[in-house]
Protein backbone atom coordinates (compact mmCIF):
# COMPACT_ATOMS: atom_id res chain seq x y z
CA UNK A 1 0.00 0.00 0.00
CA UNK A 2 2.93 2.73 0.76
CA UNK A 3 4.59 2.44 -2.78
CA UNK A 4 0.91 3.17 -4.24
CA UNK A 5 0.35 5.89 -1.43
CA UNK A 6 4.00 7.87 -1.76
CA UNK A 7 3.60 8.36 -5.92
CA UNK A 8 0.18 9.74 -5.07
CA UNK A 9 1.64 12.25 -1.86
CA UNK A 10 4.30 13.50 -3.98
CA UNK A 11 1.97 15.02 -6.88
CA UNK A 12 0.75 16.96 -3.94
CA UNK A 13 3.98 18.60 -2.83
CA UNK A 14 5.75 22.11 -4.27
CA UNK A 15 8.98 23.50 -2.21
CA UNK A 16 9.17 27.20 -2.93
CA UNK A 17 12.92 28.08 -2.13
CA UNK A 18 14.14 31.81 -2.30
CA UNK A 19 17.33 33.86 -1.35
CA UNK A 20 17.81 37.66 -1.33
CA UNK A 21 21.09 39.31 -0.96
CA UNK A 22 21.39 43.18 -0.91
CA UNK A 23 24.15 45.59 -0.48
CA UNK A 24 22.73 49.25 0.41
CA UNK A 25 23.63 52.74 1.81
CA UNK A 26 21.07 54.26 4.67
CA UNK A 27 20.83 57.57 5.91
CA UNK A 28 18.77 58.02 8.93
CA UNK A 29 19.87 59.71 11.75
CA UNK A 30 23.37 58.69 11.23
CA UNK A 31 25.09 57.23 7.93
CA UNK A 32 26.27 53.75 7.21
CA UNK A 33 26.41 50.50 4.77
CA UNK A 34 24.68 47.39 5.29
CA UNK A 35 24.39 43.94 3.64
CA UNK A 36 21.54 41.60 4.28
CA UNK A 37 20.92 38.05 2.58
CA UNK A 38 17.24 36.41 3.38
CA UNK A 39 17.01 33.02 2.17
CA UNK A 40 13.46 30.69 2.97
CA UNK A 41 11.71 28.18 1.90
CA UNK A 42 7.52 27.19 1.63
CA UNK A 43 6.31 23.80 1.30
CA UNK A 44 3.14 23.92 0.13
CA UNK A 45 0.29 20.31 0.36
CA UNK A 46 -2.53 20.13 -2.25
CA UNK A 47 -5.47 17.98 -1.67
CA UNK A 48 -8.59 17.87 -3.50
CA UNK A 49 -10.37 19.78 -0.46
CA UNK A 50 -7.66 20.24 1.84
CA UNK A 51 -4.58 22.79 1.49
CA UNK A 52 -1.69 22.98 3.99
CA UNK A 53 1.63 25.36 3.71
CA UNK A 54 4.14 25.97 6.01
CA UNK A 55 7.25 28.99 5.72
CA UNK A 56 10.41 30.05 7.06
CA UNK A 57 13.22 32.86 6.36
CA UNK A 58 15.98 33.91 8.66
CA UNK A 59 17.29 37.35 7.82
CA UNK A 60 20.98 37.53 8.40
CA UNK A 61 22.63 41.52 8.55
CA UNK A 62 25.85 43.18 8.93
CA UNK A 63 25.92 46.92 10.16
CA UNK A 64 27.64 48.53 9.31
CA UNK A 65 30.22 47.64 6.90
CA UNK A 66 32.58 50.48 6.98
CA UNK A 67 33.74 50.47 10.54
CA UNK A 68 33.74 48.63 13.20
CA UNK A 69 32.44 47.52 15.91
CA UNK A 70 29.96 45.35 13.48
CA UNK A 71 26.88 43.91 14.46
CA UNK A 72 25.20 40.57 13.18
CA UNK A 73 21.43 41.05 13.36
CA UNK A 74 19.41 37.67 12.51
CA UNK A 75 15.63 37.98 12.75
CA UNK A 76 13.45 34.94 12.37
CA UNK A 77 10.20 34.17 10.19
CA UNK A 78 7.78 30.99 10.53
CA UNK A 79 3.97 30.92 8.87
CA UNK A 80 1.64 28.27 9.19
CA UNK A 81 -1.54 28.32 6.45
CA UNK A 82 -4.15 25.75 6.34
CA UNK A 83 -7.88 25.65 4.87
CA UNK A 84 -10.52 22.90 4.55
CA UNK A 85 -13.40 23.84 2.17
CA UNK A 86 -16.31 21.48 1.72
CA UNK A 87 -18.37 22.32 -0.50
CA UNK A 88 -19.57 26.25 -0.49
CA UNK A 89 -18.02 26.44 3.14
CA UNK A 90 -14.64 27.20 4.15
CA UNK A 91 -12.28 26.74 7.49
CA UNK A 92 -8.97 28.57 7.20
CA UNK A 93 -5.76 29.30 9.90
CA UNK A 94 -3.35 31.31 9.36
CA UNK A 95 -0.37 31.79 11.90
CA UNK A 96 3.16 33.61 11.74
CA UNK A 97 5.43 34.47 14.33
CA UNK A 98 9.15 36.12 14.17
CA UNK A 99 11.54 36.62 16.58
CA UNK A 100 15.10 38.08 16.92
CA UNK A 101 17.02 41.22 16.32
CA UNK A 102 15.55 44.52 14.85
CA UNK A 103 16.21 47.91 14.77
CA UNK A 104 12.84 49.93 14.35
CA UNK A 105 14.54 53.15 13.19
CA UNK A 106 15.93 51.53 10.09
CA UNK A 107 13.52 48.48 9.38
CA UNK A 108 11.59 50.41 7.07
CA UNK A 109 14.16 50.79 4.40
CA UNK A 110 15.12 47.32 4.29
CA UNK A 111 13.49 44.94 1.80
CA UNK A 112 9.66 44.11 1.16
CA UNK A 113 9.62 40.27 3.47
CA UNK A 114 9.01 37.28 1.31
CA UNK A 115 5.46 36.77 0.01
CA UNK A 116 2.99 34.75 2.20
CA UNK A 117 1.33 31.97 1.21
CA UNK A 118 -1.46 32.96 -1.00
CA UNK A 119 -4.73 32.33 1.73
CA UNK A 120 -7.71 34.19 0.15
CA UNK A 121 -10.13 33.73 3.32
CA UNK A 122 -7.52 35.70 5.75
CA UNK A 123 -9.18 37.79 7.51
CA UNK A 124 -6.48 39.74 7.74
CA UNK A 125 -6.65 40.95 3.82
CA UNK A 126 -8.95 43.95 2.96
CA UNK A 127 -12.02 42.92 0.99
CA UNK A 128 -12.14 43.92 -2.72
CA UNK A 129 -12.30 47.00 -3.56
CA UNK A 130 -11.29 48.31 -0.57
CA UNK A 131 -7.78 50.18 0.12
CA UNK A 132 -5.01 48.20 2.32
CA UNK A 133 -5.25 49.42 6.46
CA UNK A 134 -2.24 51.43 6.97
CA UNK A 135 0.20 49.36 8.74
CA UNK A 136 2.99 50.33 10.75
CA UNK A 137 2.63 53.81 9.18
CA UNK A 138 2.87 52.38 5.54
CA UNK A 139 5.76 51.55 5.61
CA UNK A 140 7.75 48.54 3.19
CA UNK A 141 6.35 44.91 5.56
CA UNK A 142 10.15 44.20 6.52
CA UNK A 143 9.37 41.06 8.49
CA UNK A 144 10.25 42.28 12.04
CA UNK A 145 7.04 43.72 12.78
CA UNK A 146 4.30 42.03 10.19
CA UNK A 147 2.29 45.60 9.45
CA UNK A 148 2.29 46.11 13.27
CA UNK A 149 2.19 49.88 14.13
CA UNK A 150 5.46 51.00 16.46
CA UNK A 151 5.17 53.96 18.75
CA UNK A 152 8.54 53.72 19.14
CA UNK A 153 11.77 53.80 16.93
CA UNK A 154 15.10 53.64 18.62
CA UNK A 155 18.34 53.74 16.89
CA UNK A 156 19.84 50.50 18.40
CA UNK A 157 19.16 46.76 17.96
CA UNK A 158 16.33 45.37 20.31
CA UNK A 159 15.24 41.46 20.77
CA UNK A 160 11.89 41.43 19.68
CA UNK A 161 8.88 39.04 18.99
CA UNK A 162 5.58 38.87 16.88
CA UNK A 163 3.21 36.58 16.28
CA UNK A 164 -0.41 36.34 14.65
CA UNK A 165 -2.95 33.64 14.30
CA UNK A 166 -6.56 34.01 12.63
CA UNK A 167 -8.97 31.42 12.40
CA UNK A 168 -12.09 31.74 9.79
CA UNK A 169 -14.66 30.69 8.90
CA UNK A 170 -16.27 31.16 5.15
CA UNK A 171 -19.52 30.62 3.45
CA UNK A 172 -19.88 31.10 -0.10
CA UNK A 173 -23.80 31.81 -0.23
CA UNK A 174 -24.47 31.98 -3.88
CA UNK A 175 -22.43 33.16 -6.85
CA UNK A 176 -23.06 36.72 -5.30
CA UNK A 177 -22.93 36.41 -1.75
CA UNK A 178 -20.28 35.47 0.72
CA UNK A 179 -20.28 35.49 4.77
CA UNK A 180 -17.83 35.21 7.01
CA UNK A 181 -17.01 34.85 10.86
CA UNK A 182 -12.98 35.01 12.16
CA UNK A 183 -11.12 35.83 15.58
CA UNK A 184 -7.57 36.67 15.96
CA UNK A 185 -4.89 36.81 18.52
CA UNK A 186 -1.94 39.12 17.97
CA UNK A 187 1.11 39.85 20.15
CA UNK A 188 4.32 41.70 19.95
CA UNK A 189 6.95 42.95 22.38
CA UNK A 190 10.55 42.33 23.80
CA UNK A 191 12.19 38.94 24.42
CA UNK A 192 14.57 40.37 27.10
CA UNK A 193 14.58 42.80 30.15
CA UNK A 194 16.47 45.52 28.05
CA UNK A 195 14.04 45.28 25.28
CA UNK A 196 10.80 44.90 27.32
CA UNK A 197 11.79 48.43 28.65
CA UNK A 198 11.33 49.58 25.07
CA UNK A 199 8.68 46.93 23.67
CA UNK A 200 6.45 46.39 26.63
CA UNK A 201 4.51 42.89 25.45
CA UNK A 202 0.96 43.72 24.10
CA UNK A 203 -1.42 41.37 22.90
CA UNK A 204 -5.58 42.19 21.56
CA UNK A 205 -8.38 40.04 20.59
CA UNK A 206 -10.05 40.56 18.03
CA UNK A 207 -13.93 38.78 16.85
CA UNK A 208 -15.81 39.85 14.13
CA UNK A 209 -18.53 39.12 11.37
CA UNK A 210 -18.53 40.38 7.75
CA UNK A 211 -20.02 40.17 4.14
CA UNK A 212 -19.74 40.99 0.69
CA UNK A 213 -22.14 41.34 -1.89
CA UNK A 214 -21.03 41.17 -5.53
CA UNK A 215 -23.64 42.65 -8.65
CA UNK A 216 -22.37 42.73 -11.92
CA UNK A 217 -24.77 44.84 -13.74
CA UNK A 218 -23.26 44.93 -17.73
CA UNK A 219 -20.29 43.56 -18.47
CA UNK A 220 -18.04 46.49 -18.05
CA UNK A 221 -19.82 47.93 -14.51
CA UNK A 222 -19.53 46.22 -11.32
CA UNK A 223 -20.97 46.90 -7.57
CA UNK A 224 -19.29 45.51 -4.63
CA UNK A 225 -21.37 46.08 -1.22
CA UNK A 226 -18.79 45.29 1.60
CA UNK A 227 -19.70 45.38 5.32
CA UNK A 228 -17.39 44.55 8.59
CA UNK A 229 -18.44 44.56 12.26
CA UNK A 230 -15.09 43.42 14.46
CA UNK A 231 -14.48 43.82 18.21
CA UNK A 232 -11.24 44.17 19.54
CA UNK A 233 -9.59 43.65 23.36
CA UNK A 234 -6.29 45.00 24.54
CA UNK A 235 -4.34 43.68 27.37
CA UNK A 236 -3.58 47.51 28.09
CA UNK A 237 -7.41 48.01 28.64
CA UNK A 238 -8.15 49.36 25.74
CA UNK A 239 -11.46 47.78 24.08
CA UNK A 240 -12.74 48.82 20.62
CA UNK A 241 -15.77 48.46 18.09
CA UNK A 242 -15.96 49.20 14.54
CA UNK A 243 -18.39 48.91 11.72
CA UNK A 244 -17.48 49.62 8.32
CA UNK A 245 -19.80 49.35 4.99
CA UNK A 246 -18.96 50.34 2.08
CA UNK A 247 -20.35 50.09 -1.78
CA UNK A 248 -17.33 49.93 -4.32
CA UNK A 249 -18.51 50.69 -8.37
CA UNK A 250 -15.71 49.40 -11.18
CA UNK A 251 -16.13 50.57 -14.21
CA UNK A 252 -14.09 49.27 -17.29
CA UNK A 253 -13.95 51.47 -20.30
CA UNK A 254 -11.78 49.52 -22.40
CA UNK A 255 -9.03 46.52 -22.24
CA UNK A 256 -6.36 49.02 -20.67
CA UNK A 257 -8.25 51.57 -18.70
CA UNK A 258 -10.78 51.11 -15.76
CA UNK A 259 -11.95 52.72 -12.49
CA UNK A 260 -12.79 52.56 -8.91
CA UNK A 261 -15.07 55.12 -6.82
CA UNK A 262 -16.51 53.87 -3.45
CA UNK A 263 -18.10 55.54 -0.71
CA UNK A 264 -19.05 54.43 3.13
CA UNK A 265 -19.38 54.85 6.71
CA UNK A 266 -17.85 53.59 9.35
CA UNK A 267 -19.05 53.88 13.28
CA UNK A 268 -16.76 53.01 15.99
CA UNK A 269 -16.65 53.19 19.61
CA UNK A 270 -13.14 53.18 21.84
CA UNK A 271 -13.22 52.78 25.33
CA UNK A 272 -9.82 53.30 28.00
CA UNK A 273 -8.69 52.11 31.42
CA UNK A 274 -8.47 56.27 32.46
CA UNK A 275 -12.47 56.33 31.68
CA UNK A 276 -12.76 57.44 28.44
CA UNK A 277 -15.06 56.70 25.80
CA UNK A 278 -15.42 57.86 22.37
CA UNK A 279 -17.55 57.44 19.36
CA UNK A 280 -16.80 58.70 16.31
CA UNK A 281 -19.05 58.18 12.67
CA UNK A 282 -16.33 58.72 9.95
CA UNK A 283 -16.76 59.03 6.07
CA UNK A 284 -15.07 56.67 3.30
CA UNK A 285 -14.36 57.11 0.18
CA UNK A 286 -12.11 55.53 -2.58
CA UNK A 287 -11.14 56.73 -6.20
CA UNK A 288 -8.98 54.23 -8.38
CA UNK A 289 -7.36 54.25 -11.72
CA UNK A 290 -6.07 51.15 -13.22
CA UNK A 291 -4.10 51.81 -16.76
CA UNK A 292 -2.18 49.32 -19.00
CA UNK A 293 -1.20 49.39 -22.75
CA UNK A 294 1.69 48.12 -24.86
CA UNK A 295 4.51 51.08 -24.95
CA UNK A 296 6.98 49.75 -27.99
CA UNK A 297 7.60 46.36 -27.45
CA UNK A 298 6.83 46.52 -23.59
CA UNK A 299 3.66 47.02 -21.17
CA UNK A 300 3.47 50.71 -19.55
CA UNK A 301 0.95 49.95 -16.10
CA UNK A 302 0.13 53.14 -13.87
CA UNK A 303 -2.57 52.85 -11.13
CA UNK A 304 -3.13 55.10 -8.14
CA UNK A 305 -5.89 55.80 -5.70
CA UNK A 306 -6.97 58.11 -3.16
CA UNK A 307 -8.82 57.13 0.17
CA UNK A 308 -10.34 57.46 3.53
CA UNK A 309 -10.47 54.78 5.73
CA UNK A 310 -10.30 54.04 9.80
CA UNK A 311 -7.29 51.93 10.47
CA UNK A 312 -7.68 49.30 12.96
CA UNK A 313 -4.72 48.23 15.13
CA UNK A 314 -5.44 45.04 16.54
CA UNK A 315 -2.73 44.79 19.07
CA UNK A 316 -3.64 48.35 21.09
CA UNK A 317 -7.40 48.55 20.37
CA UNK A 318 -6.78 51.87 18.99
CA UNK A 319 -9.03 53.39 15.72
CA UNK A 320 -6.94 55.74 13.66
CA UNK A 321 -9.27 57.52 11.05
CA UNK A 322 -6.42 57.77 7.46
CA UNK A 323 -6.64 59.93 4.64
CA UNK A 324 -4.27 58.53 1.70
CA UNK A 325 -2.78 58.34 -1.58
CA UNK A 326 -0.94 55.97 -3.11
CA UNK A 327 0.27 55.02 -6.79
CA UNK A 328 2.43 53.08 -8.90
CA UNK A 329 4.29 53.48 -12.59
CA UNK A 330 5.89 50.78 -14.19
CA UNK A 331 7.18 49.46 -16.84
CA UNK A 332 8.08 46.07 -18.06
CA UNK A 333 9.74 44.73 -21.54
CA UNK A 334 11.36 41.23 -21.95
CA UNK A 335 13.65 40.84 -19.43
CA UNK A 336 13.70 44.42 -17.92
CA UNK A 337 11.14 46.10 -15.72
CA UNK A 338 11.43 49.59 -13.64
CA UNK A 339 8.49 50.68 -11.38
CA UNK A 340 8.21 53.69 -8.71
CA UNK A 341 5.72 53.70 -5.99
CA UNK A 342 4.76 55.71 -3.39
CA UNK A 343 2.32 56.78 -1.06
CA UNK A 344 1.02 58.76 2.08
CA UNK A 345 -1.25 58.49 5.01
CA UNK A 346 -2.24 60.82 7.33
CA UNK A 347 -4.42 61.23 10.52
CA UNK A 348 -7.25 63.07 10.65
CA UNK A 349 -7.56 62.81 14.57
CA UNK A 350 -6.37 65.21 16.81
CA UNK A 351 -2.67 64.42 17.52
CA UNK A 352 -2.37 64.62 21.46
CA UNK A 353 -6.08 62.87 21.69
CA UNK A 354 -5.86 60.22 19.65
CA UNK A 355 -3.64 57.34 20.74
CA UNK A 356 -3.33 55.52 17.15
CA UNK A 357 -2.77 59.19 15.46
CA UNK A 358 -0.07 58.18 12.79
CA UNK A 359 1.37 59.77 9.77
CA UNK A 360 3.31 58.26 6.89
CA UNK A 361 5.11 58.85 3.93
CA UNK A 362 7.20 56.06 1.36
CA UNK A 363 8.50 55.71 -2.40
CA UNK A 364 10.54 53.47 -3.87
CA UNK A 365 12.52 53.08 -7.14
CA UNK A 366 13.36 49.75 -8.65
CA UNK A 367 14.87 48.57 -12.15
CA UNK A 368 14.95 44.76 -12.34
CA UNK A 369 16.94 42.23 -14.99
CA UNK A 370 15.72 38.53 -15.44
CA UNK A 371 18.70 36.93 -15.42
CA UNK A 372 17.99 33.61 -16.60
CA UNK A 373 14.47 31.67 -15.16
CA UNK A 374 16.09 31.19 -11.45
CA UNK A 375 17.82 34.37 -10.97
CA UNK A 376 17.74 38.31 -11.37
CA UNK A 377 19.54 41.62 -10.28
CA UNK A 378 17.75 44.75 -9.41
CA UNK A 379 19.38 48.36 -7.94
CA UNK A 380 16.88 51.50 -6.59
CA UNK A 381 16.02 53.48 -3.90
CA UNK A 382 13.78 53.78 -0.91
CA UNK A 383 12.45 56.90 0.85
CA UNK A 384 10.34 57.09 4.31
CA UNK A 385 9.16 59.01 7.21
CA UNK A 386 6.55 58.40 10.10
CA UNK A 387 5.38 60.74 12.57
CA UNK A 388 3.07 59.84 15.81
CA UNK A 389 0.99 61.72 17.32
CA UNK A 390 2.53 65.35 15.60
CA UNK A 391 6.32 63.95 16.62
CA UNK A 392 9.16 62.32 14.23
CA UNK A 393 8.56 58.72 14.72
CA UNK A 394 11.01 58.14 12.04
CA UNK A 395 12.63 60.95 10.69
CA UNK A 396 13.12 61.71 6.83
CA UNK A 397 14.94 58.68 5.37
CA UNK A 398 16.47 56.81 2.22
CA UNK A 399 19.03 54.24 1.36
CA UNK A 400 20.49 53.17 -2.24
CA UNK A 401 20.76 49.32 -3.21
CA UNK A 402 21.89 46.95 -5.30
CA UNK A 403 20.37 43.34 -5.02
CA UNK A 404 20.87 39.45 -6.65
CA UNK A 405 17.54 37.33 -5.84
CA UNK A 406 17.45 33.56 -6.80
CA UNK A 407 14.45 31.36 -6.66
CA UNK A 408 13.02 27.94 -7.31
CA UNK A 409 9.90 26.54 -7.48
CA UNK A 410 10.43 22.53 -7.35
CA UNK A 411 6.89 20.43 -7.64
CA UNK A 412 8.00 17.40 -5.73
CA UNK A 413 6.93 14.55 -8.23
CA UNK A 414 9.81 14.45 -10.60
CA UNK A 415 8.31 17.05 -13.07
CA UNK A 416 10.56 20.14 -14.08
CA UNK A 417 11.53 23.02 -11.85
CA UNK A 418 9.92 26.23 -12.46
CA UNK A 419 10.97 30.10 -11.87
C-alpha cells in the first residue's frame, strides 16, 4: 500500500525556495552600509479539499560595513496556512510568528519580506475594492514587525517578537454572496529585560462578522457592497468596536483603462482604562485608476488611488481615522522592468487625543533584470518618514541598493523546476 500511497503524496507537494542578498547605503539619523541576505523556503500540500503550507526565512545583517564595531542582526520568520473547504463552506488558519534582532529606526528601508502563502479567506486581507489598512505607518512589511504599528523607533538593535494567528470561517452563499465569521490573537513585544523596557509585550483580541455582496450589472460595470463589524480587546485596557460598509462601483472602459469610486461609513466606539469613551461616525471614500497598454515592445501599467479609511490596530485597540494616496508606474519589456511607488497616510484625529494618530510617507525606485528563469539583479532606492501623534517617529529617510535574488519553485513529483 505505501509504494501506491508515496507516488500519489508526492503530486501533492511544491517547495518554494528563495534567497535575497542586498548591499545598500542608509541615511537616517546617522550614515552607514549594510548587507543583508534572506534566504526561505515554503512547502506547500494540495489535496482535492484540503490545502496545507508551512514557511520560514531567517534574515541575516551586517551593520555597518565600513567600521567597526559590526553587528550581526538575525531575525526569524515561521507561517503556518491551512484551509478545509467542503463544499460552499470554508475553514482557514493562518499563523506567523518572528523573533530576533531589529532595529525599528531603520527596518523600514530594508526589503519588502518574502510573500505569504497565497490564503484568500484571511481575515487579515482587505475585501475587494477596498484600500489596504495602513500598517505600521505604511511603511515597506520588513518582516520584524508584520504591518504592526510601532510607537517607538530607537536607533539600536532590540530582541523582539511577533506573532499572529486568525482562524475563519467562510460561506460562499451563492455566486453573489459570501459570509464570514474570524477571531484573531496578535502579540508583539521584547524577548529580554532591556528590550521589554522599550517593547512592553501587548497582545488584543479581536472577533468579528462580515459580508460581501457582488452585482455585476453589464459587463463592463460592477458593484461591490462590503460590510465589517469586528471587536477588539487590549491587554492595556483598551477595548474597541468598529463597523465599516462600504459600496465599491468598477467601471471598465476599455481593455487598458478602468476605475474605482466607493463611498461608506464607518461607526466606531473606543473605550480606555483612564475612563474614556469615544464614538466617532467617519466618512469613506475611494477613487482608483487602473491603466495598462503596450509602450513599444513593452507594457506601460500606472494605477493610483486616493482614500479614507479608519485603520484598525489590533494589538492596542486603537481606531486611527487615514486619509491617503498611493500610486504606482511601471514598466516592463522582456527581461527588464522599472516601477516607482509611493504613497502617504495621514491622521485626521487630533494628535495629542488620539492614541493611534499616525502619519506616513514612502516611495521606492526599482529597475529589475531577469537573469535567466532562477535568478535576477535589481538596484533603486527607498524613501520614508513616520510621525506619531505630531512627533518624528522616524525621521526623513532613504538608502540606495543593489540586489541578486534567486528562486526555485520545485513540484515534488519528478516534473521540471519552475521560476
Amino acid at each position: 500500500m505505501l509504494p501506491w500511497f508515496a507516488p500519489v503524496l508526492a503530486q501533492l507537494i511544491t517547495l518554494d525556495v528563495k534567497d535575497r542578498n542586498e548591499a545598500r547605503y542608509v541615511v537616517a539619523l546617522d550614515r552607514r552600509y549594510e548587507a543583508t541576505t534572506r534566504p526561505g523556503a515554503l512547502l506547500s500540500f494540495k489535496w482535492p479539499h484540503y490545502d496545507l503550507a508551512l514557511g520560514y526565512d531567517v534574515s541575516f545583517l551586517v551593520t555597518p560595513l565600513e567600521r567597526t564595531p559590526r553587528t550581526l542582526v538575525v531575525f526569524n520568520g515561521a507561517q503556518l496556512d491551512t484551509a478545509y473547504q467542503l463544499q460552499h463552506t470554508t475553514l482557514s488558519l493562518s499563523s506567523f510568528a518572528s523573533w530576533g534582532e531589529v532595529n525599528f529606526l531603520t527596518a523600514p528601508l530594508q526589503s519588502p519580506a518574502p510573500t505569504p502563502a497565497e490564503n484568500p479567506d484571511n481575515a487579515g486581507e482587505p475585501a475587494p475594492g477596498e484600500p489596504a489598512q495602513p500598517t505600521n505607518g505604511g511603511a515597506p512589511n520588513n518582516g520584524a514587525n508584520q504591518g504592526l504599528t510601532q510607537t517607538r523607533a530607537v536607533n539600536s538593535v532590540v530582541r523582539y517578537q511577533t506573532s499572529s494567528t486568525t482562524l475563519r470561517l467562510t460561506q460562499q452563499v451563492n455566486r453573489q454572496l459570501k459570509l464570514g465569521a474570524f477571531t484573531r490573537y496578535t502579540m508583539a513585544g521584547g524577548l529580554d529585560d532591556a528590550s521589554l523596557t522599550t517593547y512592553p509585550r501587548t497582545s488584543g483580541t479581536t472577533v468579528g462578522v462580515d459580508g460581501t455582496f457582488t452585482w455585476t450589472f453589464t459587463k463592463r460595470d460592477t458593484f461591490l457592497t462590503n460590510n465589517i463589524s469586528q471587536h477588539t480587546w487590549s491587554s492595556n485596557g483598551n477595548v474597541a468596536t468598529s463597523i465599516l460598509a462600504t459600496e465599491v462601483w468598477t467601471h471598465r472602459f476599455n481593455r487598458s483603462l478602468a476605475t474605482q469610486l466607493g463611498a461608506g461609513i464607518s461607526m466606531t466606539r473606543i473605550s480606555q482604562t483612564d475612563g474614556l469613551t469615544a464614538y466617532s461616525i467617519f466618512p469613506d471614500f475611494l477613487g482608483g485608476v487602473l491603466y495598462q497598454t503596450r509602450l513599444g515592445r513593452g507594457v506601460f501599467t500606472w494605477q493610483s488611488a486616493a482614500y479614507s479609511t479608519p485603520a484598525l490596530d489590533p494589538l492596542r485597540a486603537t481606531v486611527d481615522p487615514q486619509l491617503g494616496v498611493r500610486g504606482n508606474v511601471g514598466f516592463t519589456q522582456d527581461r527588464f522592468s522599472t516601477s516607482l511607488t509611493g504613497s502617504a497616510g495621514i491622521s485626521v484625529a487630533a494628535d495629542q487625543a488620539n492614541a493611534g494618530a499616525f502619519d506616513s510617507y514612502q516611495a521606492s525606485f526599482l529597475n529589475t533584470f531577469r537573469l535567466s528563469d532562477w535568478a535576477e539583479v535589481g538596484a533603486g532606492g527607498r524613501v520614508v518618514q513616520q510621525n506619531y501623534r505630531g512627533g518624528a517617529l522616524v525621521p526623513f529617510s532613504y538608502a540606495g541598493f543593489v540586489g541578486l535574488q534567486f528562486g526555485y519553485q520545485v513540484p515534488l513529483r519528478g516534473g521540471q523546476k519552475k521560476p
